[in-house]
Protein backbone atom coordinates (compact mmCIF):
# COMPACT_ATOMS: atom_id res chain seq x y z
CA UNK A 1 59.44 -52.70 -28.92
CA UNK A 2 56.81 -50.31 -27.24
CA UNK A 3 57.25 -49.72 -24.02
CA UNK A 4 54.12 -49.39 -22.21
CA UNK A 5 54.78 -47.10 -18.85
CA UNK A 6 52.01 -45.92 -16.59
CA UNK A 7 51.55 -42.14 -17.97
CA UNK A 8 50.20 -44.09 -21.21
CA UNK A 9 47.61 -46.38 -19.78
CA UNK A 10 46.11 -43.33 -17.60
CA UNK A 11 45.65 -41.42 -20.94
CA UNK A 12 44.03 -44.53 -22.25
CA UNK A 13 42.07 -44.46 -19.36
CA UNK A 14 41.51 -40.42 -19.13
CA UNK A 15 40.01 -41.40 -23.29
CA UNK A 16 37.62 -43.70 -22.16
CA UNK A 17 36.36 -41.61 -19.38
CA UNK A 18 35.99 -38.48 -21.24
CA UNK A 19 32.52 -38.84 -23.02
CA UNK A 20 30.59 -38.10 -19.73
CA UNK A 21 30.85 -38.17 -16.03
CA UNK A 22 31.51 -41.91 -15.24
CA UNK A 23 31.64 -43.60 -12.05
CA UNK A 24 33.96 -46.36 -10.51
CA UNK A 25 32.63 -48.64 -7.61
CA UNK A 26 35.35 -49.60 -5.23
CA UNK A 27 33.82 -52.40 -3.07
CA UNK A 28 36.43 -53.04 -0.29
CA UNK A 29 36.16 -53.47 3.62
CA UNK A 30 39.81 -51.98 4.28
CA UNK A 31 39.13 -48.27 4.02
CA UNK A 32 43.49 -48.32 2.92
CA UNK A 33 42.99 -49.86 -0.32
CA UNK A 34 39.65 -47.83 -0.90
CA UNK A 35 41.62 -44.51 -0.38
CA UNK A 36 44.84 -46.41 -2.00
CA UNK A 37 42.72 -47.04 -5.24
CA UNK A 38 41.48 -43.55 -5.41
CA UNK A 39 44.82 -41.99 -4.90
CA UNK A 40 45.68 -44.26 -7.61
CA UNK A 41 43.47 -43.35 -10.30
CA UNK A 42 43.96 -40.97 -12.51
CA UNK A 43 42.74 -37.22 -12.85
CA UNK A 44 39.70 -37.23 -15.17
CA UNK A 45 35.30 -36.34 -15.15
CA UNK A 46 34.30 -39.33 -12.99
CA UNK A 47 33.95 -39.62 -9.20
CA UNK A 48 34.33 -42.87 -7.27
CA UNK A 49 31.67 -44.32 -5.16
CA UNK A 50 32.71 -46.83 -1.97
CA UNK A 51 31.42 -49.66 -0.27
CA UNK A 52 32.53 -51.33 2.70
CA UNK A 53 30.91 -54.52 2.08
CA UNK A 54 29.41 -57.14 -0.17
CA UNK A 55 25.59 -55.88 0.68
CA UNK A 56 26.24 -52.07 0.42
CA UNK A 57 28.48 -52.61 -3.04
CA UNK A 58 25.80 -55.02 -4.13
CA UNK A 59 23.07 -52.31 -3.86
CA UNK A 60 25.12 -49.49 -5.45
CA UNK A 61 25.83 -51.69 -8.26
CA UNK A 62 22.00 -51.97 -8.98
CA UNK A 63 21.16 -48.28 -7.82
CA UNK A 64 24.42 -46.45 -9.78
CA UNK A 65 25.14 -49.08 -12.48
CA UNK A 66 28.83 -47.47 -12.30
CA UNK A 67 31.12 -47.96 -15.04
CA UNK A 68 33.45 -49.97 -13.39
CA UNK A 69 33.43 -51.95 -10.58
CA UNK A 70 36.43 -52.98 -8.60
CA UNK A 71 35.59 -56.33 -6.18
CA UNK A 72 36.91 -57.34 -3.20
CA UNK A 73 36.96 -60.96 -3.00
CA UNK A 74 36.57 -61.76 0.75
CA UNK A 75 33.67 -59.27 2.32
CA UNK A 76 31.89 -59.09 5.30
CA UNK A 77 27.95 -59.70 5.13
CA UNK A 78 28.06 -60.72 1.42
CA UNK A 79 30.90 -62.12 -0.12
CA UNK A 80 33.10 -60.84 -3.46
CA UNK A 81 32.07 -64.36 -4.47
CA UNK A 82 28.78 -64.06 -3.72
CA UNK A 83 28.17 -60.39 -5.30
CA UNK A 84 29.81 -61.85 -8.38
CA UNK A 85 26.95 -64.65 -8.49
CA UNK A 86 24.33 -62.21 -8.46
CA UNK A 87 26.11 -59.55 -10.71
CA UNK A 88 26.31 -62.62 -13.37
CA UNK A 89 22.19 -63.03 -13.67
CA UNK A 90 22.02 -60.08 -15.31
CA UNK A 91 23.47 -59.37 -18.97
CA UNK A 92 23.14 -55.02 -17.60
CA UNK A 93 25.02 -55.59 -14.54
CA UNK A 94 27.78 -58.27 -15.48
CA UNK A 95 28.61 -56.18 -19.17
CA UNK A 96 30.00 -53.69 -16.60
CA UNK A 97 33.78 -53.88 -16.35
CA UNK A 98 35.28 -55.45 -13.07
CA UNK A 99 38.24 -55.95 -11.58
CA UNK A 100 38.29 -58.48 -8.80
CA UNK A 101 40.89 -58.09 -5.90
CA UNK A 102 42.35 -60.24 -3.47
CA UNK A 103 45.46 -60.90 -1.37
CA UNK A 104 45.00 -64.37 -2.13
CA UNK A 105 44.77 -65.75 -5.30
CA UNK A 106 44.14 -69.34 -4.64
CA UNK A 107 40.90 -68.17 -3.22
CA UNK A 108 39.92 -66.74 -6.20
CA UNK A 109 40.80 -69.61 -8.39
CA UNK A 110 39.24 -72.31 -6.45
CA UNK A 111 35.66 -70.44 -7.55
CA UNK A 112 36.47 -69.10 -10.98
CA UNK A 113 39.54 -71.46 -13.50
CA UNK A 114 41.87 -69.53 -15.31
CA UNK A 115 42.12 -67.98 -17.65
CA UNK A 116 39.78 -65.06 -16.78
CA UNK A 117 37.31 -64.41 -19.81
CA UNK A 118 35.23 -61.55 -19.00
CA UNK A 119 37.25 -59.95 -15.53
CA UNK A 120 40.32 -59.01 -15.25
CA UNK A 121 42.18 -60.24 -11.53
CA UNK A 122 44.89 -58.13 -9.38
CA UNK A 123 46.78 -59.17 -6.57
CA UNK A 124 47.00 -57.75 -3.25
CA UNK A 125 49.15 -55.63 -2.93
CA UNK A 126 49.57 -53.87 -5.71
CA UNK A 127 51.26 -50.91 -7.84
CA UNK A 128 50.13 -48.09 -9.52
CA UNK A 129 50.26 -49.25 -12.99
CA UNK A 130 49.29 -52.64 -11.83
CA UNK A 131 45.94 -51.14 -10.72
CA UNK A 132 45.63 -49.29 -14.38
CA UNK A 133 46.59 -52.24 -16.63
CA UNK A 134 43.93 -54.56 -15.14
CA UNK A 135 41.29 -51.84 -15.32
CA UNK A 136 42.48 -51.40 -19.25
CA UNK A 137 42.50 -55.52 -19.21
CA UNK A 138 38.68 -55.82 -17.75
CA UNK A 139 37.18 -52.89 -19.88
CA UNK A 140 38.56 -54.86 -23.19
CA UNK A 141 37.18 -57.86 -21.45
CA UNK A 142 33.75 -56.62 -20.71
CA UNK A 143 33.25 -56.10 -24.39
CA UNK A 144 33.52 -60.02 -25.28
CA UNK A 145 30.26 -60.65 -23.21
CA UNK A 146 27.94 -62.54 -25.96
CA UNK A 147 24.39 -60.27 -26.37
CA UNK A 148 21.72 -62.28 -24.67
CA UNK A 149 19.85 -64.35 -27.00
CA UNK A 150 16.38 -63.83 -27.84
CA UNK A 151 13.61 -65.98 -27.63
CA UNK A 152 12.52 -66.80 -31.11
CA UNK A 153 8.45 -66.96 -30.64
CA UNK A 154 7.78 -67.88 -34.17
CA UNK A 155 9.91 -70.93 -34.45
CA UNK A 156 8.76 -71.80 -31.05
CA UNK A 157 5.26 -71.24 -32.38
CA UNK A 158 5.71 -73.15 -35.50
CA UNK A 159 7.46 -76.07 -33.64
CA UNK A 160 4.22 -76.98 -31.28
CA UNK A 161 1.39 -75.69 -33.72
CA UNK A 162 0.46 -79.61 -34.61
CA UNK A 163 0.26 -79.64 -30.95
CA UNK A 164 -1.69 -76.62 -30.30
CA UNK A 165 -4.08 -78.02 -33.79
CA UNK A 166 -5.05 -80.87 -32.22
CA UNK A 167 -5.98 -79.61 -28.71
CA UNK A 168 -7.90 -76.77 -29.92
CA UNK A 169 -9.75 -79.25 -32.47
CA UNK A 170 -10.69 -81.80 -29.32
CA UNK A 171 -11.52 -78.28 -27.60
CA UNK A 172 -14.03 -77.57 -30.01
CA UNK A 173 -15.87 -80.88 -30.29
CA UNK A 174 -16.07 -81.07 -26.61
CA UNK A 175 -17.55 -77.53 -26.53
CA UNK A 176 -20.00 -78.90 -29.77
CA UNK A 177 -21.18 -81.72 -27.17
CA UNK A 178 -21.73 -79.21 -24.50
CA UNK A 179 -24.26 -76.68 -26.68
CA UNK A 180 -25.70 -79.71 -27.44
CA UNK A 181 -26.15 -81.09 -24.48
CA UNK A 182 -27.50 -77.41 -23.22
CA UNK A 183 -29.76 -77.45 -26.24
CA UNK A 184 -31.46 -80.30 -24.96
CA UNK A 185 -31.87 -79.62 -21.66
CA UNK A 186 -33.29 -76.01 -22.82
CA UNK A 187 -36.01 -78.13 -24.92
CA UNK A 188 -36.78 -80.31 -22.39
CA UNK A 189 -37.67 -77.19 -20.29
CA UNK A 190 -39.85 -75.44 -22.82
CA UNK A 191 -41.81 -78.10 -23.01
CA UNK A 192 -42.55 -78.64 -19.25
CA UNK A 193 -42.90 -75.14 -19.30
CA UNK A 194 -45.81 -75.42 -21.80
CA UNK A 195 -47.24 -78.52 -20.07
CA UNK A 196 -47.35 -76.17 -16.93
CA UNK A 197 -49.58 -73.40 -19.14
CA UNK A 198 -52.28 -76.03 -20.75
CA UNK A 199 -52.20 -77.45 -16.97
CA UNK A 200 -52.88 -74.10 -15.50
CA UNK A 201 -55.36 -72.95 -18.54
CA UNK A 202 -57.48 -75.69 -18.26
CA UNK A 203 -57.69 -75.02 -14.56
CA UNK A 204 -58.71 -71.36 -14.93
């Protein structure tokens, strides 16, 4: 059996970080687990960006678009919960890998049922290669997110064009009766108009 030991998730990790210079969003209002998290990390090209609370890691988020966020459930001015929400209206923002933390876990599952489908969860407190096997767990995750579906215009088209027929034919005969109405009243004109000439020749 394959033992799987810290050293070899950070190398899994250190692979996935290695095309370019990534970034990892630590949202948490105890600056201890922000530095904790860092420390715990491993060595490779990406730096790590920090918020203290839901509205700051909220905005970086949508600003950085890092390539992994790690959530603090319970925040001051904007809740984990509550970032989450927001994070989830958007297929660019909620593809991103995240890792949601909290020293309770009860708290967590009262908003969001086990299993966890597209996040992965971590306890406070936690270890070293606790910390690196639920990063590894939410980046496999973050890849099961279904591709937004597209509107399909044609069949939407096709579906209401008997619809759209039939208005635009009772469109058109009420526009008929409307020239037709304005032809009239243009006839009727000319020939005041022409009774006002004889009246005014006859005068002269």
């Amino acid at each position: 059996m394959k033992i799987i030991t810290s050293q070899t998730i950070e190398l899994t990790l250190e692979r996935e970080f290695t095309v370019s210079a990534h970034k990892i969003l630590v949202i948490d209002d105890s600056k201890v687990i922000r530095m904790r998290v860092k420390d715990m990390l491993p060595e490779s090209n990406f730096r790590v960006l920090e918020a203290k609370d839901g509205v700051e890691g909220y905005n970086l988020i949508r600003s950085e678009k890092p390539n992994l966020i790690m959530l603090d459930f319970l925040l001051p001015k904007m809740s984990g919960w509550d970032v989450y929400q927001e994070v989830q209206k958007e297929y660019d923002l909620k593809k991103i890998p995240l890792v949601l933390m909290s020293g309770r876990k009860e708290e967590v599952v009262e908003k969001l049922t086990e299993p966890f489908e597209y996040f992965s969860f971590i306890e406070k407190p936690f270890e070293k290669k606790q910390l690196l096997e639920a990063i590894k767990d939410a980046m496999a995750k973050s890849r099961k997110h279904p591709q937004p579906k597209e509107k399909p215009v044609a069949s939407s088209q096709s579906t209401g064009g008997t619809k759209d027929s039939a208005a635009m034919a009772q469109e058109i005969i009420y526009l008929r009766q409307q020239v037709s109405t304005m032809q009239g009243e243009i006839d009727l004109l000319k020939k005041q108009l022409r009774q006002v000439l004889n009246f005014l020749k006859q005068r002269g």
